[in-house]
C-alpha atoms as a PDB file:
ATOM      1  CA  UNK A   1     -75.176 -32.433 -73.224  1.00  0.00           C
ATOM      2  CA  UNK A   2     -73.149 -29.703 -74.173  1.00  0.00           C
ATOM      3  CA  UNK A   3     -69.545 -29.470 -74.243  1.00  0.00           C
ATOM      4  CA  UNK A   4     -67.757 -27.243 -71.538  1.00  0.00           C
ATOM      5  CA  UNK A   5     -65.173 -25.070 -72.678  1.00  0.00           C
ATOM      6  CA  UNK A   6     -61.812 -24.384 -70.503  1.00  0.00           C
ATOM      7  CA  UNK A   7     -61.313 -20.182 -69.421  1.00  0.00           C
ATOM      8  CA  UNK A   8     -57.966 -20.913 -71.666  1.00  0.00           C
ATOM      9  CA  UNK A   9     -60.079 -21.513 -74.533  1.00  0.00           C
ATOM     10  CA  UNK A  10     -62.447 -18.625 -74.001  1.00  0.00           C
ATOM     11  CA  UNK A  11     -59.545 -15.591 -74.588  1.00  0.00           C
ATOM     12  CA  UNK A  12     -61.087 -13.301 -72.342  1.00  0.00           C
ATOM     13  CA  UNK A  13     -58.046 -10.948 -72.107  1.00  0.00           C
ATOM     14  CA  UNK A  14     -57.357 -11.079 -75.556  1.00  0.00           C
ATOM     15  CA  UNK A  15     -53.439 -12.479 -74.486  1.00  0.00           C
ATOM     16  CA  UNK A  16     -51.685 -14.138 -78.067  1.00  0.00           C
ATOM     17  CA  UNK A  17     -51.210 -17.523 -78.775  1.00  0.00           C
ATOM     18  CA  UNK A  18     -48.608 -19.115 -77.679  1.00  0.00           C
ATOM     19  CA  UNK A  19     -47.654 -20.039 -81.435  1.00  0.00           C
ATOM     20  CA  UNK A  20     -48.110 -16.304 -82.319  1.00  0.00           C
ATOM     21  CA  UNK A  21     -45.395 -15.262 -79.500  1.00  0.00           C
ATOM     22  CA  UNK A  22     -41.775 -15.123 -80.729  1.00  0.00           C
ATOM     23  CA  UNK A  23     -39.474 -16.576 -78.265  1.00  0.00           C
ATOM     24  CA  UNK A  24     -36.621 -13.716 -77.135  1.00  0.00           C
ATOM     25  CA  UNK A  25     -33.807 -15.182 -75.645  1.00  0.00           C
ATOM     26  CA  UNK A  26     -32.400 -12.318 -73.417  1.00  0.00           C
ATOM     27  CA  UNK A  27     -28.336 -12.291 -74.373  1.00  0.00           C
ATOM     28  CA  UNK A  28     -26.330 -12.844 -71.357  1.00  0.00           C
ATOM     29  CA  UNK A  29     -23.148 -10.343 -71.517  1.00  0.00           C
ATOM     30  CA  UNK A  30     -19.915 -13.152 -71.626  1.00  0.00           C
ATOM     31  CA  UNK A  31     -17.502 -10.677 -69.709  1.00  0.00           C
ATOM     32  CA  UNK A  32     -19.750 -10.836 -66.685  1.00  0.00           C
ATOM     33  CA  UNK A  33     -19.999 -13.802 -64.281  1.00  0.00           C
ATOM     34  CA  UNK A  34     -22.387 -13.827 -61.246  1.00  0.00           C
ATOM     35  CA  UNK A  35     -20.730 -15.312 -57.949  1.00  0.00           C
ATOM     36  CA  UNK A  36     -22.237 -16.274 -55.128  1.00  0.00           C
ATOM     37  CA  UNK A  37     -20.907 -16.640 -51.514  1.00  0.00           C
ATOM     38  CA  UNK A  38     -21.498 -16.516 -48.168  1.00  0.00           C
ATOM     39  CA  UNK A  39     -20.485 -13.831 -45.674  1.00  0.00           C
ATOM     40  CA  UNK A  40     -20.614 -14.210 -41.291  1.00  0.00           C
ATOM     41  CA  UNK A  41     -22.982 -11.881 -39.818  1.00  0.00           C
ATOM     42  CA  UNK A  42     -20.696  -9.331 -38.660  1.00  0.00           C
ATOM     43  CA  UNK A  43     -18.507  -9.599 -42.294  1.00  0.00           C
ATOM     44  CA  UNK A  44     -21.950  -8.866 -43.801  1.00  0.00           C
ATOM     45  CA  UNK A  45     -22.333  -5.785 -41.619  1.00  0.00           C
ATOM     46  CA  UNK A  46     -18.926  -4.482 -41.758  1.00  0.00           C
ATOM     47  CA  UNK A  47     -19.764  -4.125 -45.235  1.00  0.00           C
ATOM     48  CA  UNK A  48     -22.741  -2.533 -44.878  1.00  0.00           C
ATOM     49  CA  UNK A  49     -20.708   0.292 -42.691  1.00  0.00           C
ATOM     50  CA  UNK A  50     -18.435   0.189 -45.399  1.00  0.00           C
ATOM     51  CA  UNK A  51     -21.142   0.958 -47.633  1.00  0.00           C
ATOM     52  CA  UNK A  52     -22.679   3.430 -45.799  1.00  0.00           C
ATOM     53  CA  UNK A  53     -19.417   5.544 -44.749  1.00  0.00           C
ATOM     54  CA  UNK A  54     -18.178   5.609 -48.596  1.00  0.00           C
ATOM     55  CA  UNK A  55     -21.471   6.535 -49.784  1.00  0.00           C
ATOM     56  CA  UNK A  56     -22.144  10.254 -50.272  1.00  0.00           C
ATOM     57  CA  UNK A  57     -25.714  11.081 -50.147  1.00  0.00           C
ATOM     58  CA  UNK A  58     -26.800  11.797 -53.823  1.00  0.00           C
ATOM     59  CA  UNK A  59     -25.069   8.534 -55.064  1.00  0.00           C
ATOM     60  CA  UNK A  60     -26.306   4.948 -54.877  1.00  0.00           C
ATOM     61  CA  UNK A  61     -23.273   2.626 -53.819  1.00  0.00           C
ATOM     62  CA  UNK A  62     -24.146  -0.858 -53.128  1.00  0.00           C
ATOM     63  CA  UNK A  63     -22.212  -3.545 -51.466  1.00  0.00           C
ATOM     64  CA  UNK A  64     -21.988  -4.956 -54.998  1.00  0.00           C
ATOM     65  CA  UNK A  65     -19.712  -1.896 -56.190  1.00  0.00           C
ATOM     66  CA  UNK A  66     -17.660  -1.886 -52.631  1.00  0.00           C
ATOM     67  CA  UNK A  67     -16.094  -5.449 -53.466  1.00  0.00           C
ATOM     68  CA  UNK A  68     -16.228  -4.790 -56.486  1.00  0.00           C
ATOM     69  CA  UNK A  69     -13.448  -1.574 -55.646  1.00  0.00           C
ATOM     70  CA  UNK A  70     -11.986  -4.061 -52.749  1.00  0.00           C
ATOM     71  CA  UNK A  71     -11.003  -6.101 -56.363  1.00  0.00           C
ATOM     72  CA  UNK A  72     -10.066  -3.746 -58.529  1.00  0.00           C
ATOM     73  CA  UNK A  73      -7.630  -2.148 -55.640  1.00  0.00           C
ATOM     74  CA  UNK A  74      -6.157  -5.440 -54.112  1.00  0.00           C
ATOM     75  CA  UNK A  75      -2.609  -5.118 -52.696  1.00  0.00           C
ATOM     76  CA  UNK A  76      -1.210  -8.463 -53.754  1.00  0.00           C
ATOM     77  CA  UNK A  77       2.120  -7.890 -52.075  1.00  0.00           C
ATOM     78  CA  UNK A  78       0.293  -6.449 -48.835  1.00  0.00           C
ATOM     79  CA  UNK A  79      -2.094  -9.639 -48.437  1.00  0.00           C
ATOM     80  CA  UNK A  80       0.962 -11.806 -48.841  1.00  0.00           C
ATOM     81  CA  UNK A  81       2.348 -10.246 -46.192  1.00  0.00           C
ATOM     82  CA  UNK A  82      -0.658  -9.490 -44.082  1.00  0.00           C
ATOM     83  CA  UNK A  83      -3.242 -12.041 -44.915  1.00  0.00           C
ATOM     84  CA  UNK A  84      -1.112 -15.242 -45.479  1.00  0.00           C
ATOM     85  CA  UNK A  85       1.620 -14.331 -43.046  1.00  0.00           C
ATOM     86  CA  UNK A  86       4.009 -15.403 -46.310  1.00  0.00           C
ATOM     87  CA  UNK A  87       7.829 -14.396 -45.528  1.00  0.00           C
ATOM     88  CA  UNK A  88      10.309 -13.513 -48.098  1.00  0.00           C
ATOM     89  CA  UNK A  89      12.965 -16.246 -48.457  1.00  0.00           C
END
Protein backbone atom coordinates (compact mmCIF):
# COMPACT_ATOMS: atom_id res chain seq x y z
CA UNK A 1 0.00 0.00 0.00
CA UNK A 2 1.32 3.20 -0.69
CA UNK A 3 1.87 5.96 1.57
CA UNK A 4 -0.48 9.10 1.30
CA UNK A 5 1.08 12.31 1.39
CA UNK A 6 -0.60 15.48 3.29
CA UNK A 7 -1.44 18.82 0.60
CA UNK A 8 1.20 20.47 3.27
CA UNK A 9 3.73 18.18 2.11
CA UNK A 10 3.01 18.49 -1.58
CA UNK A 11 4.10 22.57 -1.88
CA UNK A 12 1.77 23.28 -4.47
CA UNK A 13 2.03 27.11 -4.13
CA UNK A 14 5.54 27.09 -3.77
CA UNK A 15 4.93 29.12 -0.03
CA UNK A 16 8.64 28.82 2.16
CA UNK A 17 9.27 26.78 4.93
CA UNK A 18 8.46 27.73 7.92
CA UNK A 19 12.26 27.33 9.02
CA UNK A 20 13.23 29.42 5.92
CA UNK A 21 10.84 32.44 7.15
CA UNK A 22 12.54 35.01 9.43
CA UNK A 23 10.34 36.00 12.20
CA UNK A 24 9.72 40.14 12.09
CA UNK A 25 8.55 41.38 15.16
CA UNK A 26 6.65 44.61 14.14
CA UNK A 27 8.13 47.46 16.81
CA UNK A 28 5.38 48.91 18.75
CA UNK A 29 6.06 52.90 19.06
CA UNK A 30 6.48 53.32 23.30
CA UNK A 31 5.00 56.99 23.22
CA UNK A 32 1.71 55.63 22.00
CA UNK A 33 -0.83 53.74 24.15
CA UNK A 34 -4.15 52.37 22.74
CA UNK A 35 -7.26 52.97 25.14
CA UNK A 36 -10.29 51.58 25.00
CA UNK A 37 -13.71 52.75 26.38
CA UNK A 38 -17.10 52.82 26.08
CA UNK A 39 -19.33 55.68 24.94
CA UNK A 40 -23.70 55.88 25.40
CA UNK A 41 -25.37 55.92 22.17
CA UNK A 42 -26.11 59.45 21.91
CA UNK A 43 -22.24 60.40 23.37
CA UNK A 44 -21.17 58.22 20.42
CA UNK A 45 -23.25 60.30 18.03
CA UNK A 46 -22.61 63.63 19.36
CA UNK A 47 -19.26 62.83 18.33
CA UNK A 48 -19.94 61.80 15.17
CA UNK A 49 -21.73 65.46 14.60
CA UNK A 50 -18.75 66.70 16.05
CA UNK A 51 -16.86 64.98 13.52
CA UNK A 52 -18.78 65.77 10.78
CA UNK A 53 -19.30 69.70 11.49
CA UNK A 54 -15.32 70.16 12.06
CA UNK A 55 -14.54 68.25 9.08
CA UNK A 56 -13.99 70.22 5.86
CA UNK A 57 -14.55 68.21 2.85
CA UNK A 58 -11.03 67.45 1.37
CA UNK A 59 -9.70 66.34 4.87
CA UNK A 60 -10.20 63.04 6.67
CA UNK A 61 -10.94 63.79 10.49
CA UNK A 62 -11.89 60.89 12.50
CA UNK A 63 -13.39 60.68 15.88
CA UNK A 64 -9.92 59.44 16.86
CA UNK A 65 -8.32 63.02 16.08
CA UNK A 66 -11.57 64.95 17.67
CA UNK A 67 -10.68 63.57 21.30
CA UNK A 68 -7.68 63.55 20.54
CA UNK A 69 -8.02 67.84 20.11
CA UNK A 70 -10.80 67.58 23.10
CA UNK A 71 -7.17 66.46 25.05
CA UNK A 72 -4.81 68.47 23.82
CA UNK A 73 -7.28 71.67 24.47
CA UNK A 74 -8.74 70.70 27.97
CA UNK A 75 -9.66 73.67 30.22
CA UNK A 76 -8.57 72.28 33.56
CA UNK A 77 -9.77 75.30 35.49
CA UNK A 78 -13.16 75.35 33.39
CA UNK A 79 -14.00 71.51 34.14
CA UNK A 80 -13.28 72.21 37.77
CA UNK A 81 -15.66 74.60 37.72
CA UNK A 82 -18.12 73.19 35.26
CA UNK A 83 -17.74 69.49 35.33
CA UNK A 84 -17.03 68.79 39.09
CA UNK A 85 -19.04 71.69 40.41
CA UNK A 86 -15.54 72.29 42.62
CA UNK A 87 -15.77 75.84 44.51
CA UNK A 88 -12.86 77.92 45.39
CA UNK A 89 -12.27 77.95 49.17
Amino acid sequence: MEKRSKISDLDIFNKPVKSDVKEVKKEVSKDHVTKSFRLTKEQAEKLQEYTRAIQPGHFMITEADIIRYMILHFDIKKAQEDFFKLKQL
